[in-house]
N, C-alpha and C. Protein backbone atom coordinates (compact mmCIF):
# COMPACT_ATOMS: atom_id res chain seq x y z
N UNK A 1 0.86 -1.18 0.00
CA UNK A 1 0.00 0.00 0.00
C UNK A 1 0.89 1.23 0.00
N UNK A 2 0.51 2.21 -1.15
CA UNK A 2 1.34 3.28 -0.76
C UNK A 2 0.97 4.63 -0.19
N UNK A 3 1.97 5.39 -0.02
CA UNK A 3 1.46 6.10 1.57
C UNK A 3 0.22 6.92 1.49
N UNK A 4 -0.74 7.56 0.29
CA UNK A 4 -1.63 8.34 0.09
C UNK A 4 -2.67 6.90 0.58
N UNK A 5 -2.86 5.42 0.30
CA UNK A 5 -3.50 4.70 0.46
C UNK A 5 -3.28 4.61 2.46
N UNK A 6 -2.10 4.36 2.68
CA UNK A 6 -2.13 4.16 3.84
C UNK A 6 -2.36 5.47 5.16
N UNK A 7 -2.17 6.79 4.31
CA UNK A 7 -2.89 7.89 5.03
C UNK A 7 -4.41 8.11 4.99
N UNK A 8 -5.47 7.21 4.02
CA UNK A 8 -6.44 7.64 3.63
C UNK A 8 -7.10 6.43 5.14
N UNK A 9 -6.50 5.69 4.93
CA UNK A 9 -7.11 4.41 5.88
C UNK A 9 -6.77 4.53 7.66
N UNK A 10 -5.96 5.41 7.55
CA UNK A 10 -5.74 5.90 8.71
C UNK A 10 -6.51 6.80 9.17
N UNK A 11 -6.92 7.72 8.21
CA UNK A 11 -7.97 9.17 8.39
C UNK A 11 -9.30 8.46 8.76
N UNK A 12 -9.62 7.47 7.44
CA UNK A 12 -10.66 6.72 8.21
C UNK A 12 -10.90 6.21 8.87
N UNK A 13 -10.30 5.75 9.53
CA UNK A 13 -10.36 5.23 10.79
C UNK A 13 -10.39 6.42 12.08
N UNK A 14 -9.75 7.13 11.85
CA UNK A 14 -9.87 8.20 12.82
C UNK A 14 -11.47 8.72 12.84
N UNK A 15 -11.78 9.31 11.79
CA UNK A 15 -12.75 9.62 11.05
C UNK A 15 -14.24 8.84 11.55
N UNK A 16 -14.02 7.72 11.75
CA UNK A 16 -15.13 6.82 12.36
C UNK A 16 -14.60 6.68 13.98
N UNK A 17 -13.52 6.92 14.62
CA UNK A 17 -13.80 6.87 15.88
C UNK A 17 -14.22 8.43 16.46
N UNK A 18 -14.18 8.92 15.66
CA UNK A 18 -14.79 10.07 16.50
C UNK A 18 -16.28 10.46 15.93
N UNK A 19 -16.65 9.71 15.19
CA UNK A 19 -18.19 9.47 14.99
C UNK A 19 -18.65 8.84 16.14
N UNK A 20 -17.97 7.79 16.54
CA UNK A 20 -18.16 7.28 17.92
C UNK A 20 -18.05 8.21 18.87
N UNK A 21 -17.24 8.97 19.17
CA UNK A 21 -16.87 10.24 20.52
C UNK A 21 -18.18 10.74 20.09
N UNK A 22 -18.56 11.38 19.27
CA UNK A 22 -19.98 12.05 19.27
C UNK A 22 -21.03 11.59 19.50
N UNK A 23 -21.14 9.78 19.19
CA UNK A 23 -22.57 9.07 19.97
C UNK A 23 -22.15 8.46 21.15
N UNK A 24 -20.69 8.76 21.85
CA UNK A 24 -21.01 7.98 23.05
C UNK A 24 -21.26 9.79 24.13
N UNK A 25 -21.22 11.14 23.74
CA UNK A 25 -22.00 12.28 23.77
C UNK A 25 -22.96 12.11 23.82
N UNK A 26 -23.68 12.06 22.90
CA UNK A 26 -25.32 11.68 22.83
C UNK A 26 -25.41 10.36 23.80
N UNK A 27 -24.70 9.47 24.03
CA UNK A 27 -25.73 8.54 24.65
C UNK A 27 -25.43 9.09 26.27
N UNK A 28 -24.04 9.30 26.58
CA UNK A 28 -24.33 10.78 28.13
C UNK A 28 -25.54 11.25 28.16
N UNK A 29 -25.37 12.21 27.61
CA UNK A 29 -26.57 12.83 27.50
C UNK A 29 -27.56 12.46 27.43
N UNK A 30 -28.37 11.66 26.91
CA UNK A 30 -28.92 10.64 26.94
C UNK A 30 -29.47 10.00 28.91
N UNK A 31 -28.35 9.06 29.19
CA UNK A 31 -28.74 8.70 29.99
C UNK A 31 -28.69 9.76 31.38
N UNK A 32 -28.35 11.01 31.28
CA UNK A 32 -27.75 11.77 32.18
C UNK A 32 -28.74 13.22 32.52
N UNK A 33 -29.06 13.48 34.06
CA UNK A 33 -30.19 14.32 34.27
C UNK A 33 -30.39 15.33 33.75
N UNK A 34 -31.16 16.52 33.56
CA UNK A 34 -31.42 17.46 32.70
C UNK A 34 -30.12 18.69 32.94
N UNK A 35 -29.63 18.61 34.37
CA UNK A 35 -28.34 19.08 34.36
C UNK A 35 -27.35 19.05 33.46
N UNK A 36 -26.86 17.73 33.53
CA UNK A 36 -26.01 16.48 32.72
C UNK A 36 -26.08 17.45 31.61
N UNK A 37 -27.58 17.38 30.96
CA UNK A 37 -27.89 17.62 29.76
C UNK A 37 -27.22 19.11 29.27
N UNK A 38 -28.23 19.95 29.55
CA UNK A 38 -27.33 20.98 29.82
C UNK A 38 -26.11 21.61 29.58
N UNK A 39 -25.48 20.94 30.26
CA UNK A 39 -23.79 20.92 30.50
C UNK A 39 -23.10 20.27 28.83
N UNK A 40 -23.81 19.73 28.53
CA UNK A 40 -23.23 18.50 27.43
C UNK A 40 -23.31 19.25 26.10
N UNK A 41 -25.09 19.79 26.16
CA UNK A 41 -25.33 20.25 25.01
C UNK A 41 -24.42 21.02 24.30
N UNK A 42 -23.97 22.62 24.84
CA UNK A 42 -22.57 23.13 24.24
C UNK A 42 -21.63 21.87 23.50
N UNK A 43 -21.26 21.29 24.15
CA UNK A 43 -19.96 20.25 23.82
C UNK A 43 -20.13 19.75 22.23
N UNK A 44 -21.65 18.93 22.90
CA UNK A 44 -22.02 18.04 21.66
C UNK A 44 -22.29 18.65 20.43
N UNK A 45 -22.76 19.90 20.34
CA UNK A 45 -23.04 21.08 19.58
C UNK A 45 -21.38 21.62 18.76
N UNK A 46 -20.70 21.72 19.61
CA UNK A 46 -19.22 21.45 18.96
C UNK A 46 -18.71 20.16 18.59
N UNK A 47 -18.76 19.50 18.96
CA UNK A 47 -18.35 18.03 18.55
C UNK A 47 -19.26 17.95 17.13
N UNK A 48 -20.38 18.13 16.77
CA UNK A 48 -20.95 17.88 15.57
C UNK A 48 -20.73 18.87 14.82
N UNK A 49 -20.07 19.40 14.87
CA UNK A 49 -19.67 20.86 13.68
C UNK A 49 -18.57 20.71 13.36
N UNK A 50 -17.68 19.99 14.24
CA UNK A 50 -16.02 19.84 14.09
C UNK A 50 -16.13 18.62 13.04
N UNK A 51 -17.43 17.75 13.76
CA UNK A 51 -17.40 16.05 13.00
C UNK A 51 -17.87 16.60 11.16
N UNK A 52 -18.59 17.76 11.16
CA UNK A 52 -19.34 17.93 9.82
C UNK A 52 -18.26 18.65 8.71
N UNK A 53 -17.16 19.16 9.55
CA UNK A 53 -16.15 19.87 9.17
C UNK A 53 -15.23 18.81 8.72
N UNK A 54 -14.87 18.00 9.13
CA UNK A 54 -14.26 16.42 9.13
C UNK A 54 -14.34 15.86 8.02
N UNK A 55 -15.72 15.86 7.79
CA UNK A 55 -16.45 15.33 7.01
C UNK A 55 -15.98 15.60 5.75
N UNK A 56 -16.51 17.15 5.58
CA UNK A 56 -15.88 17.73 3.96
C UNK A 56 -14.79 17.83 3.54
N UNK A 57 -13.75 17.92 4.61
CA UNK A 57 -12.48 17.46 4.02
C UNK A 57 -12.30 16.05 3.96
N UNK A 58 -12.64 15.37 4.55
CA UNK A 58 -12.38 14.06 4.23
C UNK A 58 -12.95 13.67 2.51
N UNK A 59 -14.51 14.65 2.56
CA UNK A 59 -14.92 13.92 0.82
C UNK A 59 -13.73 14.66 -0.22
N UNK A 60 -13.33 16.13 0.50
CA UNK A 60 -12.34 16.40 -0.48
C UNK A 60 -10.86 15.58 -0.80
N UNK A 61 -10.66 15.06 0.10
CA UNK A 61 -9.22 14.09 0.30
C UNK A 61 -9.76 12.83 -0.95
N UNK A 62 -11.22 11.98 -0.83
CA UNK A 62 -11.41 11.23 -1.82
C UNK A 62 -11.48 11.81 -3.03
N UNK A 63 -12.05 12.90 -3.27
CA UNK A 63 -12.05 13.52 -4.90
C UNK A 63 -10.81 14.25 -5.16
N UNK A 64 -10.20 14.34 -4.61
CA UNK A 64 -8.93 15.14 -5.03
C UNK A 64 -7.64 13.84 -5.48
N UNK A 65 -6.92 14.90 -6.45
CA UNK A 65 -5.96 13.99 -6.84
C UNK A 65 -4.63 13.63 -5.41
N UNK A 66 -3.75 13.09 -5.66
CA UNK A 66 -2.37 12.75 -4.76
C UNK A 66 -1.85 13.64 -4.70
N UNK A 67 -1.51 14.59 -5.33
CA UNK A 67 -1.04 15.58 -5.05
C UNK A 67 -1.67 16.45 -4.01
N UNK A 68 -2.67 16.36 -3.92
CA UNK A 68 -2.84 17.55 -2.74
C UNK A 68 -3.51 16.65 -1.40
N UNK A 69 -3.52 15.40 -1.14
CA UNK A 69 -3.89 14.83 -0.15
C UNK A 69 -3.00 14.81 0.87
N UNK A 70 -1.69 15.69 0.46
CA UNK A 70 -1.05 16.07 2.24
C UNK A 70 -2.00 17.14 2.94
N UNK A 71 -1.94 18.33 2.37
CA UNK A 71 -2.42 19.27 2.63
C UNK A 71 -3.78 18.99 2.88
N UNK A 72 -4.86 18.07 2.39
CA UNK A 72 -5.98 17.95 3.07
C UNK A 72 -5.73 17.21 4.21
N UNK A 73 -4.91 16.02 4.50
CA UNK A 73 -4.45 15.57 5.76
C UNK A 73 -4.48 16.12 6.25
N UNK A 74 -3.32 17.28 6.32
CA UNK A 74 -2.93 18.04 7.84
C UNK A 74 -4.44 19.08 8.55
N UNK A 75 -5.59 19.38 7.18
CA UNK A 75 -6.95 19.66 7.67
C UNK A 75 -7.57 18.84 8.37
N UNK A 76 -7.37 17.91 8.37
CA UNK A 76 -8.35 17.02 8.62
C UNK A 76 -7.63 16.25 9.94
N UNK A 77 -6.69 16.37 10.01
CA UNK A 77 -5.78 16.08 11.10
C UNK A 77 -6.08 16.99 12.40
N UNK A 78 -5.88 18.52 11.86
CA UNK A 78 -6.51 19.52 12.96
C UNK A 78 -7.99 19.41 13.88
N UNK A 79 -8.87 19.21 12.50
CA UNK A 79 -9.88 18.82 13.00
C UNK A 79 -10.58 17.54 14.02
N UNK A 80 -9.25 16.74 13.63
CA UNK A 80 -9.53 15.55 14.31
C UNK A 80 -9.01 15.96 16.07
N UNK A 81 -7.74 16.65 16.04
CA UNK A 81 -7.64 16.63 17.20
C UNK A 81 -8.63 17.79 18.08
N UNK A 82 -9.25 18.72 17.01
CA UNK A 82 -9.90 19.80 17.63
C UNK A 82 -11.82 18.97 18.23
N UNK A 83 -11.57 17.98 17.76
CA UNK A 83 -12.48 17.01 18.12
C UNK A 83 -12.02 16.33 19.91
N UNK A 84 -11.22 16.03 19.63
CA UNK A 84 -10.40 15.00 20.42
C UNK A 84 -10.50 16.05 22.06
N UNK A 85 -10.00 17.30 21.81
CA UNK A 85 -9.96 18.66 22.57
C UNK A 85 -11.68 18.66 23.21
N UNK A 86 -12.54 18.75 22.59
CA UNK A 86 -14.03 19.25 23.12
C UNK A 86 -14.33 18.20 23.69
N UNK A 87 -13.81 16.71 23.34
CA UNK A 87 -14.63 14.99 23.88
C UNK A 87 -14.09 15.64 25.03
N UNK A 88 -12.80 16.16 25.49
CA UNK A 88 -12.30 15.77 26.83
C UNK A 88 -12.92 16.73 27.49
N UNK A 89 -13.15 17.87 26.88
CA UNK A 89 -14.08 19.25 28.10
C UNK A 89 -15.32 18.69 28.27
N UNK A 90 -16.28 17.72 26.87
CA UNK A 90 -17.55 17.23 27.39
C UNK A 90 -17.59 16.45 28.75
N UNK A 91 -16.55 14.99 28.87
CA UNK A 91 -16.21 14.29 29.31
C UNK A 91 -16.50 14.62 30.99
N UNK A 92 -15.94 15.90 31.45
CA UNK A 92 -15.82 16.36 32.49
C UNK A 92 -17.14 16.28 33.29
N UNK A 93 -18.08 17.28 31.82
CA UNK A 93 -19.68 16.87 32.70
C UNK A 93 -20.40 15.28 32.41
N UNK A 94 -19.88 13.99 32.17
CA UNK A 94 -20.47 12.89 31.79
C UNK A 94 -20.91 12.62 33.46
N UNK A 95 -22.05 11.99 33.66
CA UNK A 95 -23.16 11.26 34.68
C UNK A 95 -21.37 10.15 35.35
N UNK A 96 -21.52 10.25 36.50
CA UNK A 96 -20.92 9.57 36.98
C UNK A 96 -21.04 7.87 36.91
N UNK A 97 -20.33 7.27 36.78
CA UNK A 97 -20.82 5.93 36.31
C UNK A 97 -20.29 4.74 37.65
């Protein structure tokens, strides 16, 4: 595999675990009192804008040629960790378990 293949499979994968960080958000929230709720909503409200942001660079990384799939990486890279950043401030208000 060469490395535009093996950066694309990596993104995806990233790409789907933080689809996960955003429904295990919703399911907090979810199981967690109207406080909980509250508290979360901001978060999750960022977490799905960062994930929708994710998103379009990621469809641009598939339609675009090799040549420019560093430079959508390192977008989509930001975004991933600017994801990664809000799970941990949501995290803080999650229902004690």
């Amino acid at each position: 595999m060469n490395e535009p293949q093996n950066t694309k499979k990596r993104l995806e994968d990233e790409l789907a675990n933080l689809q996960s960080i955003v429904d295990e958000v919703k399911l907090q929230m979810h199981l967690g009192a109207k406080e909980v709720q509250d508290k979360l909503q901001p978060h999750l409200e960022e977490l799905e804008q960062e994930l929708i942001e994710a998103k379009k660079k990621w469809e641009q990384f598939e339609a675009n040629s090799e040549d420019a799939w560093q430079d959508i990486e390192t977008g989509l890279r930001k975004s991933f960790k600017s994801m990664q950043q809000a799970f941990e401030r949501a995290k803080k208000h999650f229902p004690p378990q």
